[in-house]
Protein backbone atom coordinates (compact mmCIF):
# COMPACT_ATOMS: atom_id res chain seq x y z
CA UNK A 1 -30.49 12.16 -9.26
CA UNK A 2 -33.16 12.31 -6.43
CA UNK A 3 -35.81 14.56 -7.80
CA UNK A 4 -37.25 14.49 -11.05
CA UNK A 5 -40.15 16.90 -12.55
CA UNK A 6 -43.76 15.77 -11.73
CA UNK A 7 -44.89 14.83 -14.99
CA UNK A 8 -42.42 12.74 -16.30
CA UNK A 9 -42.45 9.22 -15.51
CA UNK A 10 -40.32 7.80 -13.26
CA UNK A 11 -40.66 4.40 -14.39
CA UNK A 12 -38.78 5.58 -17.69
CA UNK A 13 -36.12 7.15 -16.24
CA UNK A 14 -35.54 4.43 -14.00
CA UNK A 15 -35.21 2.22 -17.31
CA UNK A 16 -32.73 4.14 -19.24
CA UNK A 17 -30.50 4.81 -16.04
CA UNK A 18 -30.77 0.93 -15.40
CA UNK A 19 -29.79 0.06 -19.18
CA UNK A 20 -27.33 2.72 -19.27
CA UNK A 21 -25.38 0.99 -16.36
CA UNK A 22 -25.32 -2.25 -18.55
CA UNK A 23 -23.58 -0.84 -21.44
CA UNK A 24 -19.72 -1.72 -22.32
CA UNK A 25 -17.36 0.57 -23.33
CA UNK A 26 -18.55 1.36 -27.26
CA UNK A 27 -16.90 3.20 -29.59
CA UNK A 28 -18.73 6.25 -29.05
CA UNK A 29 -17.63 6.27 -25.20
CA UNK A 30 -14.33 5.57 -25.88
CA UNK A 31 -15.02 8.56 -28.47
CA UNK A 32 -15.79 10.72 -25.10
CA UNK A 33 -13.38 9.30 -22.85
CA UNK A 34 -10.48 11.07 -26.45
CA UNK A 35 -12.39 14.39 -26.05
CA UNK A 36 -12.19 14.30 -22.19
CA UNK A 37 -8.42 13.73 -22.87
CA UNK A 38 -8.58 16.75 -25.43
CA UNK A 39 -10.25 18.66 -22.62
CA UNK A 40 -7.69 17.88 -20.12
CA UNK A 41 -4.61 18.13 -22.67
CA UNK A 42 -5.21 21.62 -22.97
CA UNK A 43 -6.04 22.54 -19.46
CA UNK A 44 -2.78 20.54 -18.82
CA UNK A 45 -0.55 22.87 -21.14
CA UNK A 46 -1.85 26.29 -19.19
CA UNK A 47 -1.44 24.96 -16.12
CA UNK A 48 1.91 23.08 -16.76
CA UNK A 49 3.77 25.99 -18.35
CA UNK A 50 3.80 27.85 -14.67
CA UNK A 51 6.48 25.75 -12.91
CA UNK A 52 9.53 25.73 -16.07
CA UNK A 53 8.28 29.26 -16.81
CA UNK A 54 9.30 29.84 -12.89
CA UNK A 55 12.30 28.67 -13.08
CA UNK A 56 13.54 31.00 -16.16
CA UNK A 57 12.05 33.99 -14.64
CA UNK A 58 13.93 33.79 -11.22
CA UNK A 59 16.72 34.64 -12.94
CA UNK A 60 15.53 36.67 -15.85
CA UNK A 61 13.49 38.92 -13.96
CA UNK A 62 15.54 38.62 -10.14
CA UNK A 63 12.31 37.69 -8.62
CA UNK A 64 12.36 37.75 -4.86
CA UNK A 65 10.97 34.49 -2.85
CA UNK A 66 7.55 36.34 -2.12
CA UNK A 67 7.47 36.76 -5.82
CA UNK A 68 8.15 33.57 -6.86
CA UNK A 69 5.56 32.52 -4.60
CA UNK A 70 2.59 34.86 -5.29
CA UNK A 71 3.40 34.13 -9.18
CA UNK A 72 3.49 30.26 -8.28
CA UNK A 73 0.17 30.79 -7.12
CA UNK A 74 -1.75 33.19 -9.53
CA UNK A 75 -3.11 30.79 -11.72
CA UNK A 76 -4.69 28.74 -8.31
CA UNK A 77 -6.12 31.69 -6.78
CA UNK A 78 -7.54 32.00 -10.10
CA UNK A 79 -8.79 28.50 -10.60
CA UNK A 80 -10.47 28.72 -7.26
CA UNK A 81 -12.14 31.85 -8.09
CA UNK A 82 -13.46 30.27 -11.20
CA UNK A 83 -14.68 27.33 -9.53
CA UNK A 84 -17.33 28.99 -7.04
CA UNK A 85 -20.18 29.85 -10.28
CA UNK A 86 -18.82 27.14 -12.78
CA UNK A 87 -20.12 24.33 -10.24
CA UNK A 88 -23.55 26.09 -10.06
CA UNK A 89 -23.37 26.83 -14.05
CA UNK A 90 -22.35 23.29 -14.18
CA UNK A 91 -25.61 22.31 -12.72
CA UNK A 92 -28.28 25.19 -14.49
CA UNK A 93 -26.89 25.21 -18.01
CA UNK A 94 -24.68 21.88 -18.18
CA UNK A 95 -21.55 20.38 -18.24
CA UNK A 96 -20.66 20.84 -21.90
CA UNK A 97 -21.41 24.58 -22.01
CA UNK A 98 -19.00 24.88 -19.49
CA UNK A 99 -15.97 23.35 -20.56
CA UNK A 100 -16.56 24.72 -23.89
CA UNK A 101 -16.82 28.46 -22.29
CA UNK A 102 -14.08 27.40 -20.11
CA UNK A 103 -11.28 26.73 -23.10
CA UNK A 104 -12.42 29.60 -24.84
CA UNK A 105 -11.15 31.86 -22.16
CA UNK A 106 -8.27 30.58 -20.28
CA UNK A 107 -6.19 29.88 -23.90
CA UNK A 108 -6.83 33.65 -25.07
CA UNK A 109 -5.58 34.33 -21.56
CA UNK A 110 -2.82 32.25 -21.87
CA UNK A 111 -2.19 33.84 -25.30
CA UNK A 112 -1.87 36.99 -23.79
CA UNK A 113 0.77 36.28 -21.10
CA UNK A 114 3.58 36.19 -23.77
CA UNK A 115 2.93 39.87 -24.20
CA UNK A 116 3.16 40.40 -20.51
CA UNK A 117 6.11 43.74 -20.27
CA UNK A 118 6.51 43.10 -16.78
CA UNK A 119 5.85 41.24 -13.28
CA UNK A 120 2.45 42.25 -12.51
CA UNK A 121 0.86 42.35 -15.77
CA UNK A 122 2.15 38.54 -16.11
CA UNK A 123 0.65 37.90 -12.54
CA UNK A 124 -2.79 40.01 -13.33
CA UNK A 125 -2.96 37.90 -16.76
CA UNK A 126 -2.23 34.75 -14.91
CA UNK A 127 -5.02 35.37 -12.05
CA UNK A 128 -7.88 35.77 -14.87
CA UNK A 129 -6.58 32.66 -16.92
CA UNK A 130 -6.63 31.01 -13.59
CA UNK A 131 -10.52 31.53 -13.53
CA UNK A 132 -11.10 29.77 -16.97
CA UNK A 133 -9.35 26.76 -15.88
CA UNK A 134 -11.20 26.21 -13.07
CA UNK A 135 -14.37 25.88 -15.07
CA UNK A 136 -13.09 23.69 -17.01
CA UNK A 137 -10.67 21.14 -14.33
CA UNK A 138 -12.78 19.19 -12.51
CA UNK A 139 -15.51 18.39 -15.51
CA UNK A 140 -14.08 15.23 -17.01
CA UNK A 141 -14.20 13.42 -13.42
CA UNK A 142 -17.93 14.59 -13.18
CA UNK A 143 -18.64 13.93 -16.72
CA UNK A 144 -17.41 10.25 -17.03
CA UNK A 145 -19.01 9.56 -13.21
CA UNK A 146 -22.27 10.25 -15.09
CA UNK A 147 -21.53 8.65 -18.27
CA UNK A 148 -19.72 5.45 -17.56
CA UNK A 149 -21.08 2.17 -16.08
CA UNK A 150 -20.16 1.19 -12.93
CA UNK A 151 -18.19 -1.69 -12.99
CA UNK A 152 -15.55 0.80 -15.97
CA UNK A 153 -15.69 3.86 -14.11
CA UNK A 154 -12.71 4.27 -12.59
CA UNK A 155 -10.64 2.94 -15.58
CA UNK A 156 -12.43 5.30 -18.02
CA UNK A 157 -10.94 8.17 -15.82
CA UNK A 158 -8.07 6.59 -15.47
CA UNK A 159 -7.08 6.11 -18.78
CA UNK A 160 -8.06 10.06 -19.19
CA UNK A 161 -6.06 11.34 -16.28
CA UNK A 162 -3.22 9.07 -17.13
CA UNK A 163 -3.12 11.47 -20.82
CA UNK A 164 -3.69 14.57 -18.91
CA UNK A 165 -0.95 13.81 -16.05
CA UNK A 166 1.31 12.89 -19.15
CA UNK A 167 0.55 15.87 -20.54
CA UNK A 168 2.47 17.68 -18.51
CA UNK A 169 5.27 16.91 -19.90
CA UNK A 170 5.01 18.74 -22.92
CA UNK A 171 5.38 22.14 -21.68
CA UNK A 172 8.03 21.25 -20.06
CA UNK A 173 9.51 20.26 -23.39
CA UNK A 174 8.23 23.17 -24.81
CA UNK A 175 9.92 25.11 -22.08
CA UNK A 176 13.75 22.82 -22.86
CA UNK A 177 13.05 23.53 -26.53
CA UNK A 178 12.52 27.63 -25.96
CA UNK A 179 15.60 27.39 -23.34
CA UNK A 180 18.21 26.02 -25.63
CA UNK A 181 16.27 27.93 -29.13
CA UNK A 182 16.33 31.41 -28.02
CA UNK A 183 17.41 33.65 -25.57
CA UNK A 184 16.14 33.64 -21.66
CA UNK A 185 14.41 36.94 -22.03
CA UNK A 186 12.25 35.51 -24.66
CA UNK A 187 12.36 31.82 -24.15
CA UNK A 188 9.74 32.02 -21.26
CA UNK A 189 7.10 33.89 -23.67
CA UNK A 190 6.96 30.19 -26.07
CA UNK A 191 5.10 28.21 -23.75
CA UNK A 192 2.60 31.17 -24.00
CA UNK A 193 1.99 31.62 -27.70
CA UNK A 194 2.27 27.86 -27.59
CA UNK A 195 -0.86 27.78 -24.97
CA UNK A 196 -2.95 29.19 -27.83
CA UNK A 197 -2.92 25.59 -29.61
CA UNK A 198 -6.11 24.62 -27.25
CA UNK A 199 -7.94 26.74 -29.57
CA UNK A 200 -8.46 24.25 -32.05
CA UNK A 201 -9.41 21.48 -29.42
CA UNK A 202 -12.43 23.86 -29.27
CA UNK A 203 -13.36 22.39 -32.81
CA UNK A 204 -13.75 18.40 -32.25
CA UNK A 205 -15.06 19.03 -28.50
CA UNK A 206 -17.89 21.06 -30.07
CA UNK A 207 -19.24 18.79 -32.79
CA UNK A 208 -18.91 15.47 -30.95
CA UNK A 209 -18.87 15.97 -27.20
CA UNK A 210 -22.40 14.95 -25.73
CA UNK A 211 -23.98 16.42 -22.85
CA UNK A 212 -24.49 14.00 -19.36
CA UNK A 213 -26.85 11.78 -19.80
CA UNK A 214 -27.83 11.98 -15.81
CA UNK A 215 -27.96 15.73 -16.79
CA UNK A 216 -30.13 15.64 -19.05
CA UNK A 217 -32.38 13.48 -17.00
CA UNK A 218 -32.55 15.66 -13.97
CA UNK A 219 -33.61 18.68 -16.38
CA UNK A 220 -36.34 16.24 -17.88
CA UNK A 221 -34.49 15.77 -21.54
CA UNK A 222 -36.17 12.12 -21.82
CA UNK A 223 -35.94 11.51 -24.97
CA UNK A 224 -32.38 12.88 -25.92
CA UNK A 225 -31.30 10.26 -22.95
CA UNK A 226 -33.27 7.66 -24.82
CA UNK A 227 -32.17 8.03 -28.18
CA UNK A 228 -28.10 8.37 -26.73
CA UNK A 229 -29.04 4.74 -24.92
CA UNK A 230 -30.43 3.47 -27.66
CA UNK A 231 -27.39 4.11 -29.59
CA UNK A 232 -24.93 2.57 -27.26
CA UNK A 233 -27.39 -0.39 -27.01
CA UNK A 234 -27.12 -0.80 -30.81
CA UNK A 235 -23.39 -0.36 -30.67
CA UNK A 236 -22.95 -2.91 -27.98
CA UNK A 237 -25.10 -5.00 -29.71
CA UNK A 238 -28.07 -5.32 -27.16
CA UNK A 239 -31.47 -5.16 -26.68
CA UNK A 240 -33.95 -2.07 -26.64
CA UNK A 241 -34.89 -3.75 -23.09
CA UNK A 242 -37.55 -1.15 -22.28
CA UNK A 243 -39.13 -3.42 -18.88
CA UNK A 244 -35.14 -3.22 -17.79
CA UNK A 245 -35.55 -2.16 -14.03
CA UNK A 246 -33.42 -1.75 -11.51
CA UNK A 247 -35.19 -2.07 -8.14
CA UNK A 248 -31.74 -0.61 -6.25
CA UNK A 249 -32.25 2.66 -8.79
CA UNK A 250 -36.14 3.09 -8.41
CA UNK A 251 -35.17 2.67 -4.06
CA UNK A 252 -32.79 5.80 -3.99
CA UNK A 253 -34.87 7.92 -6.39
CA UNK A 254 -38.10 7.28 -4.72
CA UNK A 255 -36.90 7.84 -1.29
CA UNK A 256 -33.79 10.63 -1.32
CA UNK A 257 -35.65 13.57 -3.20
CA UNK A 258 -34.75 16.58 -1.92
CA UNK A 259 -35.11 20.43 -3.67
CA UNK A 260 -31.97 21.47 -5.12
CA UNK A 261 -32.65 24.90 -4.59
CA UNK A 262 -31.24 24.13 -1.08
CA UNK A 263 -28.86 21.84 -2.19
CA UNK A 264 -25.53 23.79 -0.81
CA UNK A 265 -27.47 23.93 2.68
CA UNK A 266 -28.22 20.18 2.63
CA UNK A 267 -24.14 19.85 2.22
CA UNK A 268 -23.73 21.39 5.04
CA UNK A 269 -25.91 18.68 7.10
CA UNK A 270 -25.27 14.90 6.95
CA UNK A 271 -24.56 12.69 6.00
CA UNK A 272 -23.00 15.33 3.29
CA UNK A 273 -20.93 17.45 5.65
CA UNK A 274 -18.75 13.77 6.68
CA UNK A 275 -18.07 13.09 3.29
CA UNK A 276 -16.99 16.04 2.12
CA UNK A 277 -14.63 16.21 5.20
CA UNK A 278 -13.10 12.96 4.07
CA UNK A 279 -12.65 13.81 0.24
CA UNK A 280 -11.49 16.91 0.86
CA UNK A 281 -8.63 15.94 2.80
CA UNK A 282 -7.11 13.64 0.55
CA UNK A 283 -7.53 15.87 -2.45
CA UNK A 284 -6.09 18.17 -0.25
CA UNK A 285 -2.98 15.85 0.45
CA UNK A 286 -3.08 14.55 -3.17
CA UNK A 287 -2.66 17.79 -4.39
CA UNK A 288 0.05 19.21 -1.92
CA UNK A 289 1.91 16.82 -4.17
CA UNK A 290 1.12 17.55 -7.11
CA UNK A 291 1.68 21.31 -6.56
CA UNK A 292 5.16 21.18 -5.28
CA UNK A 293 6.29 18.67 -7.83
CA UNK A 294 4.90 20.45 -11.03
CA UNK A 295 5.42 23.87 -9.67
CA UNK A 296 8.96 23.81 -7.53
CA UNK A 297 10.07 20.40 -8.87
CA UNK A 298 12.52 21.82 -11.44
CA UNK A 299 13.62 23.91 -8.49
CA UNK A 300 13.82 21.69 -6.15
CA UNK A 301 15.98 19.04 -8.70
CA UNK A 302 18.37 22.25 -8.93
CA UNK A 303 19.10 22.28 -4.89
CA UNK A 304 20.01 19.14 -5.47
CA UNK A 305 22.92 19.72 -8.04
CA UNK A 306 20.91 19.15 -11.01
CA UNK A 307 21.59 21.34 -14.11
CA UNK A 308 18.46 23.61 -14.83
CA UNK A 309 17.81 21.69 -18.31
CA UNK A 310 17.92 18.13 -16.99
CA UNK A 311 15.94 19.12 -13.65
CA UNK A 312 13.13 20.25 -16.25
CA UNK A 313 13.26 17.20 -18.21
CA UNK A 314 13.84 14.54 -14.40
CA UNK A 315 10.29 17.02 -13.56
CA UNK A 316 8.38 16.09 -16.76
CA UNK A 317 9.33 12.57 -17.22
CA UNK A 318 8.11 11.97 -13.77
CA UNK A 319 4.56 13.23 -15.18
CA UNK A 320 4.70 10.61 -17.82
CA UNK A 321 5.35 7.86 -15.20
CA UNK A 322 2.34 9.12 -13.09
CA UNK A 323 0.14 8.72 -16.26
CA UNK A 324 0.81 5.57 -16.34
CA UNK A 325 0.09 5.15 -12.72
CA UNK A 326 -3.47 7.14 -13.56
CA UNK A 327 -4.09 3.97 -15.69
CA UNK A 328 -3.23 1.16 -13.37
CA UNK A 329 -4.97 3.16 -10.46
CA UNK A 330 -8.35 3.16 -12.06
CA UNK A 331 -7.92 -0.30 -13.23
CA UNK A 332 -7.37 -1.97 -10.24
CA UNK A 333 -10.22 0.21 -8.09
CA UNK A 334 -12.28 -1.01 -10.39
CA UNK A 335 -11.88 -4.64 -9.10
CA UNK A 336 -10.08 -4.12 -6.00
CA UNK A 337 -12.25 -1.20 -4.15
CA UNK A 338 -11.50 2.58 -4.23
CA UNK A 339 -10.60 2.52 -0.22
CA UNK A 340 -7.70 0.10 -0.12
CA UNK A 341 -6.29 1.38 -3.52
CA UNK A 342 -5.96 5.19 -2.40
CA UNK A 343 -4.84 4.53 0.63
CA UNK A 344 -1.78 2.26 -0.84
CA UNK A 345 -1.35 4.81 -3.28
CA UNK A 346 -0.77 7.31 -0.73
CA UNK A 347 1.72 5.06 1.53
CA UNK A 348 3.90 4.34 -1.53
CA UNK A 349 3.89 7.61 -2.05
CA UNK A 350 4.85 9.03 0.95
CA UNK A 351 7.67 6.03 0.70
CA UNK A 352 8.80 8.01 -2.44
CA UNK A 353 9.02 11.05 -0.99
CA UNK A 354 10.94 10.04 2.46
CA UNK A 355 13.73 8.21 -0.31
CA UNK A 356 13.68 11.95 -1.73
CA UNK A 357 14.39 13.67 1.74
CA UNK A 358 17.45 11.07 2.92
CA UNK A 359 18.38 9.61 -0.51
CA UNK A 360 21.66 11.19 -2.38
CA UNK A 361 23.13 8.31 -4.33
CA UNK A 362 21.69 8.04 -8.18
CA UNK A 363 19.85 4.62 -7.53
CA UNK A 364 17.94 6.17 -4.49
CA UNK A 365 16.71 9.43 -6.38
CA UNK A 366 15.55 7.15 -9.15
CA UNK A 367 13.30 4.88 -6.69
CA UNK A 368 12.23 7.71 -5.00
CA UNK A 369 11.42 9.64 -8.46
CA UNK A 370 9.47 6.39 -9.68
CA UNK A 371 7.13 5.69 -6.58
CA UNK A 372 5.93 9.69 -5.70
CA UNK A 373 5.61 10.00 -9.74
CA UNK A 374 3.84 6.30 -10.65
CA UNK A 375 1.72 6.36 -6.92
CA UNK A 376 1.52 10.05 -5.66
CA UNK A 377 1.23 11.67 -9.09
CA UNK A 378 -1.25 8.77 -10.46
CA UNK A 379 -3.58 9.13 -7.53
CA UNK A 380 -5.72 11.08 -8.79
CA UNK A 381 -8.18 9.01 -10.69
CA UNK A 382 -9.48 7.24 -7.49
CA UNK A 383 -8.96 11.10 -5.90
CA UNK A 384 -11.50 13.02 -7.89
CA UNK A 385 -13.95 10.24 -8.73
CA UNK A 386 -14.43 9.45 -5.25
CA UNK A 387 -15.85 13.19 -5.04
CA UNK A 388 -18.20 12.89 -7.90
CA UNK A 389 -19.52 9.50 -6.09
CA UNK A 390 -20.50 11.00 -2.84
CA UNK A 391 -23.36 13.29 -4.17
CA UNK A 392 -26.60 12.76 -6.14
CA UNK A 393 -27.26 14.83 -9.63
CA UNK A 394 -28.06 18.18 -8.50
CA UNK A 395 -25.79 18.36 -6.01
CA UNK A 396 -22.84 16.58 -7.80
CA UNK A 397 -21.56 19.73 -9.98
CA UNK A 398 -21.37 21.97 -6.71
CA UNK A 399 -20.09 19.15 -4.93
CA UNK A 400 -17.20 18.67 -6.91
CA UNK A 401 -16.41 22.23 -7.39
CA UNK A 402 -16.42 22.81 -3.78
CA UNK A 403 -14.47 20.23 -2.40
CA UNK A 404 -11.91 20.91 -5.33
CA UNK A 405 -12.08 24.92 -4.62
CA UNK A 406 -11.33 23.91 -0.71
CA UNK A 407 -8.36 21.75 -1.82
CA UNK A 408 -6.74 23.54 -4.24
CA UNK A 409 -7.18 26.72 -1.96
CA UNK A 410 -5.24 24.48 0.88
CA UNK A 411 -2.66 22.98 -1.78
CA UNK A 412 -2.14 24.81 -4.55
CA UNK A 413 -2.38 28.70 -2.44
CA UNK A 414 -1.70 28.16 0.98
CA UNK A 415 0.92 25.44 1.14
CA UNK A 416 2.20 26.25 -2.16
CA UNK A 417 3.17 29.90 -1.48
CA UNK A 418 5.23 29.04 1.49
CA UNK A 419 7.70 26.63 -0.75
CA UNK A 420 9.61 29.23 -1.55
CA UNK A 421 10.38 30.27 2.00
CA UNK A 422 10.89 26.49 3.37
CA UNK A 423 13.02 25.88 0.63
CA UNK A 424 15.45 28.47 1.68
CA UNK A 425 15.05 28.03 5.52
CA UNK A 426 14.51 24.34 5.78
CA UNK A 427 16.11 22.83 2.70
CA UNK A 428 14.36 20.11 0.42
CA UNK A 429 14.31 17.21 2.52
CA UNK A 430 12.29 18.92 5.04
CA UNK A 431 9.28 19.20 2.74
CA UNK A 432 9.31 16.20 1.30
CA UNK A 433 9.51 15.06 5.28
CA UNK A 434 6.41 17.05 5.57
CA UNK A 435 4.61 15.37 2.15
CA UNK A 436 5.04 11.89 3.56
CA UNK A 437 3.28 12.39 6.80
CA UNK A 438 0.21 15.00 4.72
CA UNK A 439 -0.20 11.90 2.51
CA UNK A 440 -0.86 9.50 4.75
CA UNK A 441 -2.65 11.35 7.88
CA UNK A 442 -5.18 12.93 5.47
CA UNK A 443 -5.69 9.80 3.07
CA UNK A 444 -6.62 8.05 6.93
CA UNK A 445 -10.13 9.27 7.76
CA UNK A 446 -11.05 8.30 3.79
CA UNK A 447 -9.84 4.47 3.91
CA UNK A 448 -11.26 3.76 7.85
CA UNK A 449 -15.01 5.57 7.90
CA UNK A 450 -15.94 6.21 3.99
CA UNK A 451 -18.16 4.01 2.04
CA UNK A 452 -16.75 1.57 -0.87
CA UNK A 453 -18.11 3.20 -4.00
CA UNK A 454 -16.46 0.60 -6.91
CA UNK A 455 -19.11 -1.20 -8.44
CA UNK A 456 -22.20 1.11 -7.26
CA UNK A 457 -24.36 2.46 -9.25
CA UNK A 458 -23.95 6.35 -9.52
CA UNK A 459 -27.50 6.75 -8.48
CA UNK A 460 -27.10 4.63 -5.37
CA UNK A 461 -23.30 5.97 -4.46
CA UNK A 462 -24.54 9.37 -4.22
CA UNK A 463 -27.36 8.59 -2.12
CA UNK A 464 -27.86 10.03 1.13
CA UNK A 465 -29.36 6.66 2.34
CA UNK A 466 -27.13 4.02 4.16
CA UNK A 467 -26.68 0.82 1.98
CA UNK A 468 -28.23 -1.35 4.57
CA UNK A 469 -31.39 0.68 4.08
CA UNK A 470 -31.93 0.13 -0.14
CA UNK A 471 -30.84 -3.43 -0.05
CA UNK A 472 -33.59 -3.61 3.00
CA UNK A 473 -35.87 -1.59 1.15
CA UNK A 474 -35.28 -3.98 -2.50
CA UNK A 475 -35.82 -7.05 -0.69
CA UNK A 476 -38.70 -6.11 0.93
């Protein structure tokens, strides 16, 4: 948050951000850190029905490989489509009028799919769904960036991304369930009438999720900022401190002002343009992962002898392992440093996925399911946040949508369309081959040249200034 509105007083605002970075987890943030999960529970559902949906269709419908693939994809093409205005909607109206717009659309969408007749109308309905997600996917990392105190930031998303990446094994439950209740032709419409359940998340994520705090600030909302902090502060059990000042805050706000108007132009320059280089590729690698595993994985556990029900199920209990990798992940950055805890994340990953590509006895497969589900499916607390922490307030919502639009349009279009074609040309050990060395080249760049963001304030990690120059600046 760089530039504030002439007439308010900076002094203030340098106050409440400085005794809203002192404040524990409360009940009411642990209330946000639920609805997050609510948030992500449902996006989890519409996104997580696409790969066990897939996998019944093949066969129902004899879908070619370019099919399969363009289908695979819909929803992503979609969610990047989505996420070019929600990051500048994010910014100009807020962050909880978009989620809440967000939901609202992609579950009707979803809704609709189990009506789809045929190929295209399921693609065409998946495409616009697509869009509603990606308003809504990257919000919870930006949200608890801005909400959070530094030294509990990365846990609090952790412990949110480890529900969400959980999550995703209920569709493919929900897909088991359908494939053993009723008959293939209508077993793959249940996860869509099911996807209508995020409906009523709508309900509690209206009446009790706030808006950003840092938000709020930047569009000179004083006093709704002050009353939320004096709430936590009486929760917590501390002191209206109003002469609170933190001289580290009052450095980057006085001296990294810049018009947001221009905002996407000043990411183009540095020290922006580095950063978002480094983030971007190891989202990008994170989610190559991700991708293939949630979309392909039943598919892939079938070329290797599994039986279509127990691939689904090896696929979603993975995702219940990586959620508990979410939470250990964010834990540890929090103490450790967000640098060396990626960048072992992504080794062990890669590890996982090499056992995967040379592995065939029982003990092997389960190693290499446990590390690329607990390390390379859990990454992505430390993944995302590490976005939101490279840009100040007005820049942060287009900042994350951006770099999440550019990975996702790498990941989850690009590479992910091709699957189907490697798969039958090259065979499954040959992309995991290729996973191993994506996870590690990419996560690179990020552990030797980017900045250690645990423990900074968000003001200060988003700063354009070098940290030499504010702890220069606060001791002089």
């Amino acid at each position: 948050m760089q530039q504030f509105h002439a007439h308010t007083d900076r002094r203030i605002q340098v106050n409440l951000l400085s005794r809203l970075d002192r404040i524990p987890i409360t009940k009411t943030i642990v209330g946000v850190i639920a609805l997050l999960a609510l948030v992500w529970l449902a996006e989890a559902f519409d996104i997580g029905i696409v790969g066990p949906v897939l996998s019944t269709l093949e066969k129902t419908w004899s879908l070619s490989s370019w099919q399969t693939g363009l289908l695979a994809i819909s929803s992503t093409l979609g969610v990047v489509t989505g996420m070019i205005p929600a990051g500048w909607l994010a910014d100009r109206i807020g962050r909880r009028r978009v989620v809440l717009f967000g939901i609202l659309f992609f579950s009707i969408l979803t809704l609709l799919g189990a009506t789809a007749s045929n190929y295209w109308l399921l693609l065409a309905i998946r495409l616009l769904a697509g869009i509603g997600e990606g308003a809504v996917l990257p919000m919870p990392y930006l949200f608890l960036s801005e909400f959070v105190n530094s030294r509990r930031r990365a846990v609090s998303v952790g412990y949110s991304n480890g529900i969400l990446t959980a999550a995703y094994v209920i569709p493919n439950l929900a897909s088991l369930w359908a494939l053993h209740t009723f008959a293939p032709d209508f077993a793959w419409r249940m996860p869509f009438l099911l996807g209508g359940i995020p409906l009523l998340m709508l309900i509690p994520i209206y009446r009790w999720l706030p808006e950003s705090p840092r938000y709020l600030l930047e569009n000179n909302r004083v006093g709704e900022v002050q009353t939320m902090v004096e709430r936590l502060e009486r929760e917590a059990g501390l002191q209206h401190d109003t002469a609170l000042y933190d001289e580290r805050v009052a450095v980057t706000l006085e001296q990294d002002a810049f018009d947001s108007w221009i905002a996407l132009r000043t990411m183009l320059r540095a020290p922006y343009l580095g950063r978002s280089l480094m983030v971007v590729l190891q989202l990008t690698a994170a989610l190559i992962l991700f991708y293939i595993v949630q979309v392909f994985g039943p598919s892939l556990f079938l070329s290797r002898g599994i039986a279509t029900g127990n691939a689904i199920l090896y696929a979603g209990i993975m995702m219940v392992v990586a959620g508990v990798g979410s939470v250990v992940q964010g834990y540890l950055s929090d103490r450790l440093g967000r640098k060396r805890i990626l960048f072992g994340y992504a080794v062990l990953a890669a590890a996982g996925c090499l056992l995967f590509a040379f592995g065939s006895s029982a003990p092997l497969l389960i190693a290499a399911g446990f590390l690329t589900s607990f390390f390379g499916l859990g990454i992505f607390p430390v993944s995302k946040l590490s976005v939101a922490e490279q840009y100040p307030t007005e820049l942060r919502g287009r900042g994350v949508y951006l770099n999440e639009m550019t990975a996702r349009t790498l990941s989850g279009i690009v590479t992910t369309y091709f699957i189907p074609f490697l798969l039958k040309a090259e065979g499954s050990s040959f992309i995991f081959i290729g996973i191993s060395i994506v996870l590690v080249a990419f996560s690179l760049p990020y552990f030797l040249r980017a900045r250690e963001t645990a423990r900074v304030h968000m003001e200060e990690a988003g700063t354009r200034l070098p940290f030499q120059l504010i702890e220069a600046e606060v001791r002089a």
